[in-house]
N, C-alpha and C. Protein backbone atom coordinates (compact mmCIF):
# COMPACT_ATOMS: atom_id res chain seq x y z
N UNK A 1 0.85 -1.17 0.00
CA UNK A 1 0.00 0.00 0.00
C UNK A 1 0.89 1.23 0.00
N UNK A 2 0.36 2.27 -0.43
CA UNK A 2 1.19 3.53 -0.59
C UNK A 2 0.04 4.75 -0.40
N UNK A 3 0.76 5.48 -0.03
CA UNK A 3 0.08 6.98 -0.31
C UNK A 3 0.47 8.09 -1.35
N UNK A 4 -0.27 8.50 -1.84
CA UNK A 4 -0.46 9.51 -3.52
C UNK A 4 -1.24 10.91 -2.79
N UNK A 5 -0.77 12.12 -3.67
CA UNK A 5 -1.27 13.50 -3.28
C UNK A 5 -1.62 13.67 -4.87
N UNK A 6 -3.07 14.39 -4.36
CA UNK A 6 -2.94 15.15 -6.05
C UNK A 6 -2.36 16.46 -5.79
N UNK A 7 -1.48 17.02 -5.99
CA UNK A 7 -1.07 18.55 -5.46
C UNK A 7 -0.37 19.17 -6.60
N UNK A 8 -0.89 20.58 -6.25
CA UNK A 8 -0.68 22.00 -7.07
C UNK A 8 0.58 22.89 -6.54
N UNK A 9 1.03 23.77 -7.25
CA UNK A 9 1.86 24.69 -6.98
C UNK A 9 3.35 24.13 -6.20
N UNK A 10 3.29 23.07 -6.12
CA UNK A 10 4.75 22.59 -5.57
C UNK A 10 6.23 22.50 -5.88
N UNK A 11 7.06 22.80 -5.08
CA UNK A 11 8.27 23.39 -5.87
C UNK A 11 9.57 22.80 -4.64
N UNK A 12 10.73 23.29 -4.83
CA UNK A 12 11.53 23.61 -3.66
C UNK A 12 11.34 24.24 -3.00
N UNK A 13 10.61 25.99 -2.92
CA UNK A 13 10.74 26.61 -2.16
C UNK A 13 9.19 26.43 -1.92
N UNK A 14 8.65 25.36 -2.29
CA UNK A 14 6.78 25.12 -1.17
C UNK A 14 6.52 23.87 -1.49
N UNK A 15 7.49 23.32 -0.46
CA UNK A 15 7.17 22.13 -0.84
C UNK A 15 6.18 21.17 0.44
N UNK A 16 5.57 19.89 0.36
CA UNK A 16 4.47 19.08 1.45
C UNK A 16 5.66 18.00 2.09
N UNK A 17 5.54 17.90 3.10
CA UNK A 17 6.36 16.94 4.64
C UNK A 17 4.77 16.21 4.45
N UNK A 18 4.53 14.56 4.67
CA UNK A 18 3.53 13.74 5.22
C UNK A 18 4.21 13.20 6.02
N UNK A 19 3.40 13.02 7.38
CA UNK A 19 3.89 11.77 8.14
C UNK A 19 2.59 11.25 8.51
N UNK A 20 2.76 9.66 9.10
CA UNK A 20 1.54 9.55 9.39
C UNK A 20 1.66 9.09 11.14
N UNK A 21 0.52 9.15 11.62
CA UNK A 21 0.58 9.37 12.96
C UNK A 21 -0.14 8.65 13.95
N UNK A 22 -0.02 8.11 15.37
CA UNK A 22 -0.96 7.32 15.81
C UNK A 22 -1.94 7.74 15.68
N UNK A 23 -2.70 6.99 16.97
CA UNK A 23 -3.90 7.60 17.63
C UNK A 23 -3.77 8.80 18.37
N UNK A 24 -2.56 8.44 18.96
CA UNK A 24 -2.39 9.91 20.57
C UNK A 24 -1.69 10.41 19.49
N UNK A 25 -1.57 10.96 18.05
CA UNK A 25 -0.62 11.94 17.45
C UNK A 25 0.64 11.68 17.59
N UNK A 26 1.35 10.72 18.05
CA UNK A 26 2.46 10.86 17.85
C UNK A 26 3.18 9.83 16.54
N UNK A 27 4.15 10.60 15.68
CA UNK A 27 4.41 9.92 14.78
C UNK A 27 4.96 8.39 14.81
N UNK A 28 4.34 7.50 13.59
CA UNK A 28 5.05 6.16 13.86
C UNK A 28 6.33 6.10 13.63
N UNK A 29 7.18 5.23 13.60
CA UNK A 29 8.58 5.30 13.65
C UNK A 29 8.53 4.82 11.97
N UNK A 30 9.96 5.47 11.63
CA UNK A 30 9.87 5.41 9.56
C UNK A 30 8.98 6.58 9.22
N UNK A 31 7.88 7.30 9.65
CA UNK A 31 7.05 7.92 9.02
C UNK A 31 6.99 9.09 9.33
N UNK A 32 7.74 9.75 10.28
CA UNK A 32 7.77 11.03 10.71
C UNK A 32 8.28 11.93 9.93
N UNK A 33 7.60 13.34 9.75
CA UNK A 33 7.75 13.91 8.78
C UNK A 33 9.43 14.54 8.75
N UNK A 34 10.34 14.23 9.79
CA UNK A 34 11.44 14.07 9.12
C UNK A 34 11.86 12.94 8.19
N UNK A 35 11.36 11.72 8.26
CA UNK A 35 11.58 10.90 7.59
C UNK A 35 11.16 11.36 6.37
N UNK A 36 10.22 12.07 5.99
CA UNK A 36 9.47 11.80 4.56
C UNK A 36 10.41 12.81 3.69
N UNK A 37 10.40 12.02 2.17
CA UNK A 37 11.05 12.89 1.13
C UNK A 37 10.44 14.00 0.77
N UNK A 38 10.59 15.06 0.88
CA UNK A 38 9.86 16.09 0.59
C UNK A 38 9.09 15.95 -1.00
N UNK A 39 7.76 16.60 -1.12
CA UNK A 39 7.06 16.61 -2.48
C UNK A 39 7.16 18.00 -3.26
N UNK A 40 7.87 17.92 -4.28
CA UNK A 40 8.42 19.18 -4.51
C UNK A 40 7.62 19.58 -5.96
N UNK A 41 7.16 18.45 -6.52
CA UNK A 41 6.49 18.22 -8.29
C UNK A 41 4.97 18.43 -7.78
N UNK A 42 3.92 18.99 -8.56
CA UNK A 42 2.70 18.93 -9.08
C UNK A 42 2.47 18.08 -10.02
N UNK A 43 1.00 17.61 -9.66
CA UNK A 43 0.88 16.59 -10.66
C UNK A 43 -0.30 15.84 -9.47
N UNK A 44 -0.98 14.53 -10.60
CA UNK A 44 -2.21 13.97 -9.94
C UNK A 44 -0.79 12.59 -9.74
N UNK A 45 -1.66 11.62 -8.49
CA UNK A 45 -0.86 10.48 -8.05
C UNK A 45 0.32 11.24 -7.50
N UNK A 46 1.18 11.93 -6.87
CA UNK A 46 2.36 12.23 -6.60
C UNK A 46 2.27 11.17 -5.55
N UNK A 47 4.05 9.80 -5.43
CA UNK A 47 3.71 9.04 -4.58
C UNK A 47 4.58 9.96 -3.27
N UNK A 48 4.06 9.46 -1.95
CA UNK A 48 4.99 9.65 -0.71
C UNK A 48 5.73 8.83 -0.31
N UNK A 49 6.90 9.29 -0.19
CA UNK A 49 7.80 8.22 0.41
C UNK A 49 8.61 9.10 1.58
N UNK A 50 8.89 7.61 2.11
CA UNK A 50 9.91 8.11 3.48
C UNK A 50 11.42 7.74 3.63
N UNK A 51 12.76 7.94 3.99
CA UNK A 51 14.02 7.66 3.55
C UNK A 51 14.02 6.48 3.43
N UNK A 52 13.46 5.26 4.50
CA UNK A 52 13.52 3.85 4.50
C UNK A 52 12.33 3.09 4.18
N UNK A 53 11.50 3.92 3.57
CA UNK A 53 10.35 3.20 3.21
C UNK A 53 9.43 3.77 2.17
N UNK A 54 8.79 2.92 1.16
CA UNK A 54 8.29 3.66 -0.17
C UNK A 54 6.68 3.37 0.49
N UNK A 55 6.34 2.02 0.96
CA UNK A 55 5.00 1.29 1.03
C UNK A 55 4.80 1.57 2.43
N UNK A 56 3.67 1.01 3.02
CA UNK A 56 3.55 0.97 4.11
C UNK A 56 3.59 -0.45 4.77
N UNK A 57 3.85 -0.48 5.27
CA UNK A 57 3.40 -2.03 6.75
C UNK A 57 2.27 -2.33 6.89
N UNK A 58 2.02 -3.18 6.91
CA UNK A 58 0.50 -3.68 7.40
C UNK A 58 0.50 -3.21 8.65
N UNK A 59 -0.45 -2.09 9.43
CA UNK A 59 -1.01 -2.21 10.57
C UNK A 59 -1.71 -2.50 11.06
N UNK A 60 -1.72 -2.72 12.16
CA UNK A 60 -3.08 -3.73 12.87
C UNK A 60 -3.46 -2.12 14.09
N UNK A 61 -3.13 -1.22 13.43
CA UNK A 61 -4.03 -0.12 14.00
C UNK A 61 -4.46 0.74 13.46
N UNK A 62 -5.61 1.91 13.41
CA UNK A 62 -5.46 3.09 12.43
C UNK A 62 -4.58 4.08 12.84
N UNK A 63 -4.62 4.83 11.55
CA UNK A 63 -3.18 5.88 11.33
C UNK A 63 -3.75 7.33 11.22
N UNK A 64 -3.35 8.15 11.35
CA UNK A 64 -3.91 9.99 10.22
C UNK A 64 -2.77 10.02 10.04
N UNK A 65 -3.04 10.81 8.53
CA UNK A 65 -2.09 11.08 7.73
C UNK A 65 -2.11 12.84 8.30
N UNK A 66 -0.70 13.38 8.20
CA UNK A 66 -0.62 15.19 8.65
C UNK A 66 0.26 15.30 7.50
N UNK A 67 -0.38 16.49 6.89
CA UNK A 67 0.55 17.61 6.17
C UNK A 67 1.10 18.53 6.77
N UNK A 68 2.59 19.00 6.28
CA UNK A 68 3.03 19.77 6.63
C UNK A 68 3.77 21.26 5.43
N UNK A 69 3.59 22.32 5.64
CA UNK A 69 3.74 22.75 4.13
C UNK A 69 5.21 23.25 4.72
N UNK A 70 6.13 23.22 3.93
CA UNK A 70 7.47 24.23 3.80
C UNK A 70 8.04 24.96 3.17
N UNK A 71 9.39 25.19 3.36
CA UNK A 71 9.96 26.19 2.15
C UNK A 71 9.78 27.90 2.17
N UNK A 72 10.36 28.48 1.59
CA UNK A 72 10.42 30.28 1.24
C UNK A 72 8.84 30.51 1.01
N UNK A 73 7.93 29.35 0.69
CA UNK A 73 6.95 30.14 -0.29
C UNK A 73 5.91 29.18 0.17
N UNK A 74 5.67 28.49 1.62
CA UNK A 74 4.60 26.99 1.50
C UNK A 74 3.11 27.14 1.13
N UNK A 75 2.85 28.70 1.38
CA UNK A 75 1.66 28.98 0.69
C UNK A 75 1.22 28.47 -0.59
N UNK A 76 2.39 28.59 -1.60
CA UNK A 76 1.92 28.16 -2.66
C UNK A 76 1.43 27.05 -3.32
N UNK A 77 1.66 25.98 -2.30
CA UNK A 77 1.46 23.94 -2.06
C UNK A 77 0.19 23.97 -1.90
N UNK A 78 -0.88 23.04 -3.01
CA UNK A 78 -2.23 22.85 -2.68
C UNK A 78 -2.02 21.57 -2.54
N UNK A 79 -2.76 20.80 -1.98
CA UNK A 79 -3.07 19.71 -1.71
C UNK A 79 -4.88 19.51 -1.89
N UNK A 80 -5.01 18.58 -3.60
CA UNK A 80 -6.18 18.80 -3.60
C UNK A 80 -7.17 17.30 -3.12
N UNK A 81 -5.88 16.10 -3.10
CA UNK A 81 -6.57 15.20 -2.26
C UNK A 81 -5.43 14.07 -1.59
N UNK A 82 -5.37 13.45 -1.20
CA UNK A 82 -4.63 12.76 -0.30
C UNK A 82 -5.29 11.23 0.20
N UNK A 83 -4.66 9.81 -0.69
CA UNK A 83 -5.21 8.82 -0.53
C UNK A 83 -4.26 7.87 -0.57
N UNK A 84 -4.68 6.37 -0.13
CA UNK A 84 -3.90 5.61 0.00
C UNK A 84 -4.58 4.20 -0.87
N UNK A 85 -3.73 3.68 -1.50
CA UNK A 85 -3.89 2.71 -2.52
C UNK A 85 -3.19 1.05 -2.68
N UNK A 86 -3.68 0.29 -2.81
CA UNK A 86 -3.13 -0.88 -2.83
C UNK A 86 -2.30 -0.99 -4.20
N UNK A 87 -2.68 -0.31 -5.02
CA UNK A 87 -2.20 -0.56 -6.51
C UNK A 87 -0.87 0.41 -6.78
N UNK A 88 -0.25 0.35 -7.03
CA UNK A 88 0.82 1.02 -7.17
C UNK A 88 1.32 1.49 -9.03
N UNK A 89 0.99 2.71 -9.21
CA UNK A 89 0.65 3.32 -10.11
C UNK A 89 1.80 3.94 -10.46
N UNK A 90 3.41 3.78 -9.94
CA UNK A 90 4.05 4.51 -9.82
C UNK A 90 4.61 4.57 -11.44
């Protein structure tokens, strides 16, 4: 399984951090938004990945996914949807 953004305006200087997070908010380990590669491209499907991990783990708990916007300019990062997929479209 993986997670995909459809997102707008993204660059180096505005770019999206995902991590995903328990229940009590605190990030899982691998997924914290230091871990994640920053999303710097626009475009529909953009995949997320994290330094040591492209997919996810099977959990046997639920997760939320958090955005984080960055960069000189993070205003300019839309995020117009945010999903997770068994199929890998990459």
């Amino acid at each position: 399984m993986r997670v995909y953004l459809n997102v707008g305006g993204a660059s180096e200087d505005s770019y999206i951090l995902i991590e995903l997070l328990d229940e009590k908010l605190k990030p899982l380990p691998g997924y914290s938004g230091d871990d994640c590669i920053r999303i710097t491209e626009s475009g529909l499907r953009q995949p997320v990945a994290w330094r040591s991990k492209k997919s996810l783990e099977k959990f046997n708990h639920s997760f939320r996914i958090k955005a984080t916007w960055g960069g000189k300019r993070p205003d300019d990062a839309y995020i117009y949807a945010a999903y997770v997929s068994a199929k890998d479209h990459a």
